[in-house]
PDB file of N, CA and C in Angstrom:
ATOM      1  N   UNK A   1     109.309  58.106 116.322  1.00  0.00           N
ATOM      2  CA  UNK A   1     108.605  58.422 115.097  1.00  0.00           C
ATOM      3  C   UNK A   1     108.356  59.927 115.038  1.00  0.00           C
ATOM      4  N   UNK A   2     108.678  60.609 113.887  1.00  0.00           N
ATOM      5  CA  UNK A   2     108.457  61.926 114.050  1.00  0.00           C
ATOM      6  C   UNK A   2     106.729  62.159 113.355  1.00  0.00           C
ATOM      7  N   UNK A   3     106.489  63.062 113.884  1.00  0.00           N
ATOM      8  CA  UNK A   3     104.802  63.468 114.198  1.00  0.00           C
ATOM      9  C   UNK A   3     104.732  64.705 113.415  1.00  0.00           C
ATOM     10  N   UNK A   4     103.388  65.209 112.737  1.00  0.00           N
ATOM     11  CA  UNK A   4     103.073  66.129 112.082  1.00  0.00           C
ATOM     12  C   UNK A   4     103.751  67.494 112.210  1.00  0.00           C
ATOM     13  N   UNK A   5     103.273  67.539 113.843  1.00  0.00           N
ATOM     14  CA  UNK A   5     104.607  68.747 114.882  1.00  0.00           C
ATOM     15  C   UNK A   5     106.059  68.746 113.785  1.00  0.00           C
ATOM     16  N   UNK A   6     106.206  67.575 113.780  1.00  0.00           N
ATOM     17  CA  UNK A   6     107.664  68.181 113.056  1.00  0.00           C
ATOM     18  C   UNK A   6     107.642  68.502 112.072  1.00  0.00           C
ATOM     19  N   UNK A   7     106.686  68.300 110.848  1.00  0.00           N
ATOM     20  CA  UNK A   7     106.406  68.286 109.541  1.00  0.00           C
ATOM     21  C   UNK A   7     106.103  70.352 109.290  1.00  0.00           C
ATOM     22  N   UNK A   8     105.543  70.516 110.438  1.00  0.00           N
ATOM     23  CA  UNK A   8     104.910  71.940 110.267  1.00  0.00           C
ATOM     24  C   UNK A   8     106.370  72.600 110.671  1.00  0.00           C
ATOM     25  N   UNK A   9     106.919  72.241 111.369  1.00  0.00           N
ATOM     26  CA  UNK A   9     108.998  72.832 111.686  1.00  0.00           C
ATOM     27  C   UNK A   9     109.657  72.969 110.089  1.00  0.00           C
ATOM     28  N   UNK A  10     109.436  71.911 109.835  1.00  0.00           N
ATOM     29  CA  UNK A  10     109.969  71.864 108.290  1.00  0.00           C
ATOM     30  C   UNK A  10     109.311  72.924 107.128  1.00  0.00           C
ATOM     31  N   UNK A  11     107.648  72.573 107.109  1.00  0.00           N
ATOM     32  CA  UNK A  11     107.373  73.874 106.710  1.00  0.00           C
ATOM     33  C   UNK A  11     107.699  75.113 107.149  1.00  0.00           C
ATOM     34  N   UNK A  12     107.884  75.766 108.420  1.00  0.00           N
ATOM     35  CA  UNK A  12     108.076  77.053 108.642  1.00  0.00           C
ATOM     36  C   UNK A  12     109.786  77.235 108.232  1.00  0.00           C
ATOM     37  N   UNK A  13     110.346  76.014 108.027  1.00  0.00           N
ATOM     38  CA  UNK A  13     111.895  76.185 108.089  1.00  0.00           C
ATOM     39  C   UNK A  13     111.714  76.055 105.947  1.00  0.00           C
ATOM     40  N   UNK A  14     111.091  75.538 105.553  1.00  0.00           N
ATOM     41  CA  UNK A  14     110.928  76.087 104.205  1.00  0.00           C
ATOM     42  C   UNK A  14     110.189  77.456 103.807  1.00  0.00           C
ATOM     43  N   UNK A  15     109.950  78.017 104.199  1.00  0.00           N
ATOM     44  CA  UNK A  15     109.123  78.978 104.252  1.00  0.00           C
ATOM     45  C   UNK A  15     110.260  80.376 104.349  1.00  0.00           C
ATOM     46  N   UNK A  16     111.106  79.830 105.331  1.00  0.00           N
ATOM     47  CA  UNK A  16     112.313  80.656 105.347  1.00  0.00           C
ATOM     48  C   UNK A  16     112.952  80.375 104.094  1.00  0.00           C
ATOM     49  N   UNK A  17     113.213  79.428 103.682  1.00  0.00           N
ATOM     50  CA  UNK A  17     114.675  79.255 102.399  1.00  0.00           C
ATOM     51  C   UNK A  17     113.735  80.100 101.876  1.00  0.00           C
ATOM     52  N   UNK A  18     112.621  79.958 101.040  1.00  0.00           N
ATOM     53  CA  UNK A  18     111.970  80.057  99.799  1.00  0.00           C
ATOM     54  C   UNK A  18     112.018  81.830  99.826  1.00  0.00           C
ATOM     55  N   UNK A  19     111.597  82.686 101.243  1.00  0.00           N
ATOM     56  CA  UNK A  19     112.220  83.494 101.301  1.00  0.00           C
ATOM     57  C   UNK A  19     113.757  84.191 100.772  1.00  0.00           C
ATOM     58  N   UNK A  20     114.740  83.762 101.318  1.00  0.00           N
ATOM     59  CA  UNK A  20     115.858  83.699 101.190  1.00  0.00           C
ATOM     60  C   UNK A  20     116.420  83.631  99.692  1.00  0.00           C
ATOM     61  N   UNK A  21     115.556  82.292  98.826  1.00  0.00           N
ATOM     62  CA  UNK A  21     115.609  82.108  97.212  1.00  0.00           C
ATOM     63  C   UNK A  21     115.226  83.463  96.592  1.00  0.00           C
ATOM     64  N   UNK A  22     114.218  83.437  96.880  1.00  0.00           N
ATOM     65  CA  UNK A  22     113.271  85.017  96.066  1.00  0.00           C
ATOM     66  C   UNK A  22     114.628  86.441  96.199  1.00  0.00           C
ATOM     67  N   UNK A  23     114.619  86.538  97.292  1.00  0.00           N
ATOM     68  CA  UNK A  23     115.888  87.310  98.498  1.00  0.00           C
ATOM     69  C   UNK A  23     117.040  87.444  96.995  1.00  0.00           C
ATOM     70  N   UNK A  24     117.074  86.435  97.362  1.00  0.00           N
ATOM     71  CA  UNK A  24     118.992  86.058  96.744  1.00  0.00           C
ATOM     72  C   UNK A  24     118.314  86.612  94.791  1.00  0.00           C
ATOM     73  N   UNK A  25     117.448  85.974  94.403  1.00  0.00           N
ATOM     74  CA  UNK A  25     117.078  86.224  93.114  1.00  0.00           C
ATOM     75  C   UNK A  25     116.593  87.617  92.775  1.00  0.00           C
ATOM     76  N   UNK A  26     116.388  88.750  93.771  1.00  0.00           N
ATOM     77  CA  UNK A  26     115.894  89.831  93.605  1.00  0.00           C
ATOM     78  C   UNK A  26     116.772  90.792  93.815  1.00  0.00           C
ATOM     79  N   UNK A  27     117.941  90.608  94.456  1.00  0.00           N
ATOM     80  CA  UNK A  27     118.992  90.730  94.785  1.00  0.00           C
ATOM     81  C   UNK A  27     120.401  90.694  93.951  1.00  0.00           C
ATOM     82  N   UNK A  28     120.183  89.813  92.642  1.00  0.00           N
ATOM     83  CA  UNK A  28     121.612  89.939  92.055  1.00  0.00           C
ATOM     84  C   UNK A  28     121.892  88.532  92.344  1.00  0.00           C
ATOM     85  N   UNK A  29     121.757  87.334  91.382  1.00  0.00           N
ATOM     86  CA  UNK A  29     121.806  86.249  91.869  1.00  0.00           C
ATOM     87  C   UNK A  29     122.909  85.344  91.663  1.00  0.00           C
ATOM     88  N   UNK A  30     123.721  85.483  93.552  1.00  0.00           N
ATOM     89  CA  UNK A  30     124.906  84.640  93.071  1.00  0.00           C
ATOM     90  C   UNK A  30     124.461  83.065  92.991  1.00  0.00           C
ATOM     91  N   UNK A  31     124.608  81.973  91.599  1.00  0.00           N
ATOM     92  CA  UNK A  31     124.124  81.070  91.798  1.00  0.00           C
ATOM     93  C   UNK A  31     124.986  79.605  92.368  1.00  0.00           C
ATOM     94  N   UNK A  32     126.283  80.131  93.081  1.00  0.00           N
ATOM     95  CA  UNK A  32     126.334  78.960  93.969  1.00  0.00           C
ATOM     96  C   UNK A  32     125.268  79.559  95.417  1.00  0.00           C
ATOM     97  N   UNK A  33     125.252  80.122  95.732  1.00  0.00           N
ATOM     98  CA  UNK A  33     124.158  80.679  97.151  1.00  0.00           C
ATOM     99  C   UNK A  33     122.852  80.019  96.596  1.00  0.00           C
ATOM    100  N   UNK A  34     122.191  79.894  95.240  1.00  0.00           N
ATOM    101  CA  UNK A  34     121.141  79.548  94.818  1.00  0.00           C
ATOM    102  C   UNK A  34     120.873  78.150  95.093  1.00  0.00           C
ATOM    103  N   UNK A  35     121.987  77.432  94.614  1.00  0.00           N
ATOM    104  CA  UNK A  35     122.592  76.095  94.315  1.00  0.00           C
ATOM    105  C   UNK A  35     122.456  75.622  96.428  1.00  0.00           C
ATOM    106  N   UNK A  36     122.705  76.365  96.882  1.00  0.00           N
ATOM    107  CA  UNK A  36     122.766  76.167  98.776  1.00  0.00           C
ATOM    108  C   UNK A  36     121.473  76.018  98.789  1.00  0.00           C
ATOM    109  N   UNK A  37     120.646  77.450  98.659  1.00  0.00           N
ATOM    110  CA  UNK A  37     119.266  76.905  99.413  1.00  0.00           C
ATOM    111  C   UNK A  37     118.362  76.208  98.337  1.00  0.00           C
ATOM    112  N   UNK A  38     118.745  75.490  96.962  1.00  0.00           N
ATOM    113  CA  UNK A  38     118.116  75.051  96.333  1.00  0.00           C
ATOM    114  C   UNK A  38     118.392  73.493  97.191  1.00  0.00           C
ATOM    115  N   UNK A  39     118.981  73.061  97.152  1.00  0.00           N
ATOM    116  CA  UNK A  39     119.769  71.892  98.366  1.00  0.00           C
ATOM    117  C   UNK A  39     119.216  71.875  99.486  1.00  0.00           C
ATOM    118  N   UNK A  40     119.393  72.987 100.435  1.00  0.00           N
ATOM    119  CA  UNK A  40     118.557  72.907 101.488  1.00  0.00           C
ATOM    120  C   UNK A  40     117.065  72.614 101.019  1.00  0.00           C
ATOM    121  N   UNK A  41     116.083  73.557 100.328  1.00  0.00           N
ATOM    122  CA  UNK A  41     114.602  73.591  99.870  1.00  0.00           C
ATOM    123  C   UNK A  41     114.548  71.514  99.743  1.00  0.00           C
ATOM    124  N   UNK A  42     115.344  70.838  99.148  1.00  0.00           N
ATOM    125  CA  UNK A  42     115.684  69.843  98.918  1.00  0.00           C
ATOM    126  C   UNK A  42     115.309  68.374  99.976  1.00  0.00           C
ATOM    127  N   UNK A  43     116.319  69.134 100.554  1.00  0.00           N
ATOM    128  CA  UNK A  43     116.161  68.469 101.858  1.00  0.00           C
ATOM    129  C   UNK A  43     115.357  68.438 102.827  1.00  0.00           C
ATOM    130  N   UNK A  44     114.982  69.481 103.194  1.00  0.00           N
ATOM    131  CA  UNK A  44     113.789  69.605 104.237  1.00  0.00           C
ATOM    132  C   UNK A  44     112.715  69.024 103.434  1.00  0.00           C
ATOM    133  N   UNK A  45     112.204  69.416 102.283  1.00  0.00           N
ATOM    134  CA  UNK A  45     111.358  68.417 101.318  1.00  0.00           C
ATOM    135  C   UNK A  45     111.139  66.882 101.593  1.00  0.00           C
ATOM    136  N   UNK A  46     112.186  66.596 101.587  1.00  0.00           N
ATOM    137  CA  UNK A  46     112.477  65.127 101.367  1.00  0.00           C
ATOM    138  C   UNK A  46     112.159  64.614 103.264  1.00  0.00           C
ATOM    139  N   UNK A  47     112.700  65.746 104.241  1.00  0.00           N
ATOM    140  CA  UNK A  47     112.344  65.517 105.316  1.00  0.00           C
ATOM    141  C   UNK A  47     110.884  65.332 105.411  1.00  0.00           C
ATOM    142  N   UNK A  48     110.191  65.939 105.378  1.00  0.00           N
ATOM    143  CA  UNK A  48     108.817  66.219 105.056  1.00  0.00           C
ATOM    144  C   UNK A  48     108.275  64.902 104.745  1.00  0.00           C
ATOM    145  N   UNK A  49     108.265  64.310 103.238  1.00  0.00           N
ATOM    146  CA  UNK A  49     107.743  63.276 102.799  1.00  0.00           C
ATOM    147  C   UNK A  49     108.472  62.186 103.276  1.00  0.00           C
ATOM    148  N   UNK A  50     109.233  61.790 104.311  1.00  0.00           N
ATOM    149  CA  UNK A  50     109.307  60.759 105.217  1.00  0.00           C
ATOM    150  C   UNK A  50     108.854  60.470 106.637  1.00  0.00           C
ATOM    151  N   UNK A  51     108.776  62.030 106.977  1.00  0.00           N
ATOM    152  CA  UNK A  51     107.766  62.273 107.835  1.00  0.00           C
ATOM    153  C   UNK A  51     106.247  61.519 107.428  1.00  0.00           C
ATOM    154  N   UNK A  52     105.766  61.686 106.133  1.00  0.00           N
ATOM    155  CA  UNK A  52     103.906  61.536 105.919  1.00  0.00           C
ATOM    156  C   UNK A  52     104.139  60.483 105.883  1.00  0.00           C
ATOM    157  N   UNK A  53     105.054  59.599 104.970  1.00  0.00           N
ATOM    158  CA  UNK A  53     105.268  58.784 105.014  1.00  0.00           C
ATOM    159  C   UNK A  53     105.568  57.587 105.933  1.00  0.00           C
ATOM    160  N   UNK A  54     105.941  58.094 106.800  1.00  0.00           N
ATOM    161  CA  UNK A  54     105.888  57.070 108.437  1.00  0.00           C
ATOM    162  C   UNK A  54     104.603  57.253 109.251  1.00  0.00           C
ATOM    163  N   UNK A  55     104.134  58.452 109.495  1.00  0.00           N
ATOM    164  CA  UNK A  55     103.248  58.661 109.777  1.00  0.00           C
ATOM    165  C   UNK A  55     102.113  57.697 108.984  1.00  0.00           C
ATOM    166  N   UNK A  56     101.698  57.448 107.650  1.00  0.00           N
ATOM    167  CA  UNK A  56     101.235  57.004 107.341  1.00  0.00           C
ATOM    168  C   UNK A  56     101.075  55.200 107.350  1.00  0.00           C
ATOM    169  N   UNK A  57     102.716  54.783 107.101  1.00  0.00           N
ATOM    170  CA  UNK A  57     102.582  53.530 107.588  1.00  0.00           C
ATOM    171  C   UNK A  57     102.034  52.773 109.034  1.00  0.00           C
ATOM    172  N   UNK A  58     102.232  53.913 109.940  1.00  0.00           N
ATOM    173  CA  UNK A  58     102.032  53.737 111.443  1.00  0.00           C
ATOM    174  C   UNK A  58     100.324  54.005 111.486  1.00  0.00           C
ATOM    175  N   UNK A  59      99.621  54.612 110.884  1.00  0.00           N
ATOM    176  CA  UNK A  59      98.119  54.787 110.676  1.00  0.00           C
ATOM    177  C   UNK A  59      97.739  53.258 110.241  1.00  0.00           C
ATOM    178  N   UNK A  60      98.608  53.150 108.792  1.00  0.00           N
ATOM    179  CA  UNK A  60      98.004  51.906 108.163  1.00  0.00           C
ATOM    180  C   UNK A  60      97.596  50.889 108.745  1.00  0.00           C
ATOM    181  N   UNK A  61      99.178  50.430 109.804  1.00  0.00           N
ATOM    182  CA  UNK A  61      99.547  49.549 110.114  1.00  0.00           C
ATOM    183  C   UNK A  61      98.435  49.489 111.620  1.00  0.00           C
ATOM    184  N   UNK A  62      98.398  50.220 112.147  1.00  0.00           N
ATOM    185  CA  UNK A  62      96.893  50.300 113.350  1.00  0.00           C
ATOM    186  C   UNK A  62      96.050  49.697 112.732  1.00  0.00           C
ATOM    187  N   UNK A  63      95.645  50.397 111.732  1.00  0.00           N
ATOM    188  CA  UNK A  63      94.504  50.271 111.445  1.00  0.00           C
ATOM    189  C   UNK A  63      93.895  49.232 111.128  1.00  0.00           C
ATOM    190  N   UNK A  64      95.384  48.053 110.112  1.00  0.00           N
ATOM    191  CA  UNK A  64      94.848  46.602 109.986  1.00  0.00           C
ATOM    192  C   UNK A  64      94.918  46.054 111.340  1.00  0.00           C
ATOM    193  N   UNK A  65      95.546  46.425 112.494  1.00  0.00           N
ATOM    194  CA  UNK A  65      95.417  45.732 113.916  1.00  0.00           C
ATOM    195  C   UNK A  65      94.489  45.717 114.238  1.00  0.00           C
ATOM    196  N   UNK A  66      93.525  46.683 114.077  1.00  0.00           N
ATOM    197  CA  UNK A  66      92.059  47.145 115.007  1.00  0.00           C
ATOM    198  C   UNK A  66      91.392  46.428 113.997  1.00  0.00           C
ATOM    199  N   UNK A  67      91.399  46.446 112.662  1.00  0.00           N
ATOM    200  CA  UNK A  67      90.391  45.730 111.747  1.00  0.00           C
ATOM    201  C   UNK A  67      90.146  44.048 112.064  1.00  0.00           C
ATOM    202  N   UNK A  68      91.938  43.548 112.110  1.00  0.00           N
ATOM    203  CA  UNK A  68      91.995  42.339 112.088  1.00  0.00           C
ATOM    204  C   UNK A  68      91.772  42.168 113.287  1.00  0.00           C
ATOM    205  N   UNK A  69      92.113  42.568 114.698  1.00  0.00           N
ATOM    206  CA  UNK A  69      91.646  42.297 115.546  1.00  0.00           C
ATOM    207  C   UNK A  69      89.649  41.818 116.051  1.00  0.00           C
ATOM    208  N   UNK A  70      88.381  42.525 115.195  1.00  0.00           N
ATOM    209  CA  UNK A  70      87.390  42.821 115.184  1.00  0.00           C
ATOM    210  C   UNK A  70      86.851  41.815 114.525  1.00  0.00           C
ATOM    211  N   UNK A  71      88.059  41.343 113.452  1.00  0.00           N
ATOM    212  CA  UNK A  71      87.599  39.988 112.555  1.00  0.00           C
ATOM    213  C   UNK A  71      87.508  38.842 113.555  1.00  0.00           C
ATOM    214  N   UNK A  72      88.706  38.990 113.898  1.00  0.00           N
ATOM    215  CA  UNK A  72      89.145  37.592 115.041  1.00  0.00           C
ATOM    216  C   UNK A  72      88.287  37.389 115.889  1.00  0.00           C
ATOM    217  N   UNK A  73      87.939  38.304 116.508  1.00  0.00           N
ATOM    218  CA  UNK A  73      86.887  38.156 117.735  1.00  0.00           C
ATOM    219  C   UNK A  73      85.134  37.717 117.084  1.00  0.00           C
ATOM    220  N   UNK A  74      84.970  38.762 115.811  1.00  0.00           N
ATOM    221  CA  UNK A  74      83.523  38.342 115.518  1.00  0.00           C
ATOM    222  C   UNK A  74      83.751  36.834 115.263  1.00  0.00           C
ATOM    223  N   UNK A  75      84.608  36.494 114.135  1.00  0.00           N
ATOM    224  CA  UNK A  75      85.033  34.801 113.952  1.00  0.00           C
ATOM    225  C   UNK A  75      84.783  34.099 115.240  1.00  0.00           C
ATOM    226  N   UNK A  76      85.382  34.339 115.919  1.00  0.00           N
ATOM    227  CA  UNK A  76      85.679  33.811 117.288  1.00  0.00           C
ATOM    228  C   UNK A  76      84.511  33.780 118.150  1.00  0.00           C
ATOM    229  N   UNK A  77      83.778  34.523 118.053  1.00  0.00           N
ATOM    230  CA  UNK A  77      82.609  34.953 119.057  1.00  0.00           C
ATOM    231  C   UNK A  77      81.412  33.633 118.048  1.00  0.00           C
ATOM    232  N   UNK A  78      81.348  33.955 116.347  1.00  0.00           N
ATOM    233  CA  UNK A  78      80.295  32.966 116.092  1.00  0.00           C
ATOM    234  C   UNK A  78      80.636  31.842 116.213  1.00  0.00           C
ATOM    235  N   UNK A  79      82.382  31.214 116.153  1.00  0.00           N
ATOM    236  CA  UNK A  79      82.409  29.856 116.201  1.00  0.00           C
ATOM    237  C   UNK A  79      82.142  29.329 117.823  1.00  0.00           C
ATOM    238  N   UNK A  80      82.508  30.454 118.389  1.00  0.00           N
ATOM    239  CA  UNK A  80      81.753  29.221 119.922  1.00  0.00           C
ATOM    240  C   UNK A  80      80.378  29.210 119.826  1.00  0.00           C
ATOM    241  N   UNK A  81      79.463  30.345 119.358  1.00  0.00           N
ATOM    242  CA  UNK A  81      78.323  30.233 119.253  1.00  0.00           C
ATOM    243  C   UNK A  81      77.765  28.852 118.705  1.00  0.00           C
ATOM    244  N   UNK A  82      78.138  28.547 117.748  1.00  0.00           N
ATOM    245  CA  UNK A  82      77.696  27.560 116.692  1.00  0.00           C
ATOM    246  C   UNK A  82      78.337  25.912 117.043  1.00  0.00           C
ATOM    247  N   UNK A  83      79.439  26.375 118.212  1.00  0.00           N
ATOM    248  CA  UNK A  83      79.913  25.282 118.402  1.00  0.00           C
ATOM    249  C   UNK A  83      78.841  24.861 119.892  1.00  0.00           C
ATOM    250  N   UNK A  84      78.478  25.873 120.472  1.00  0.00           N
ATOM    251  CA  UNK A  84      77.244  25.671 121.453  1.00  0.00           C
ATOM    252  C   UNK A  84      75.794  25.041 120.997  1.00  0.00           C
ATOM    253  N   UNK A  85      75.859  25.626 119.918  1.00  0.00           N
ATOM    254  CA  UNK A  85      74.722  25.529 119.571  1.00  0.00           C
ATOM    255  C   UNK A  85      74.697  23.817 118.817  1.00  0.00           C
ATOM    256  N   UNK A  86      75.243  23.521 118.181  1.00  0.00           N
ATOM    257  CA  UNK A  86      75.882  22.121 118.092  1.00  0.00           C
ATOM    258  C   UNK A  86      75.807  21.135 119.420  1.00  0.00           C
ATOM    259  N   UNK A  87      76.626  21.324 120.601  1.00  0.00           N
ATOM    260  CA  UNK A  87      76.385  20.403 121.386  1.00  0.00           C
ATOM    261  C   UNK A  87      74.826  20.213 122.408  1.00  0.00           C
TER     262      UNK A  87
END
């Protein structure tokens, strides 16, 4: 699973294109070179939001473990209670 760590790689590696865009546009703009790091900017993007995106399912998905787990046990903990308390 890739981790935030990588998410901030991607930013510093966008950080460069967007450079490079400005670069190329201040510069005399050839627009297949534009058309490159508009593609790249693209991609690492898209890297990015599958990154939060896993990251996030993997939070979610804990999180109903630890929840549902806490259910089970309180459930669990009053029905022997009550089933004690019964006999």
């Amino acid at each position: 699973m890739a981790s935030i760590k990588d998410v901030e790689q991607v930013a510093d590696d966008l950080e460069n294109l967007v450079g490079n865009l400005r670069s190329e546009l201040q510069n005399g703009a050839d627009f297949e070179r534009l058309v490159q790091i508009a593609d790249e900017i693209s991609e690492h993007a898209d890297q990015a939001a599958e990154t939060f995106s896993s990251v996030n399912e993997t939070l979610v998905s804990r999180i109903g473990e630890l929840s549902g787990g806490r259910r089970g046990q309180k459930s669990g903990g009053q029905s022997k209670a009550k089933a004690q308390a019964s006999s």
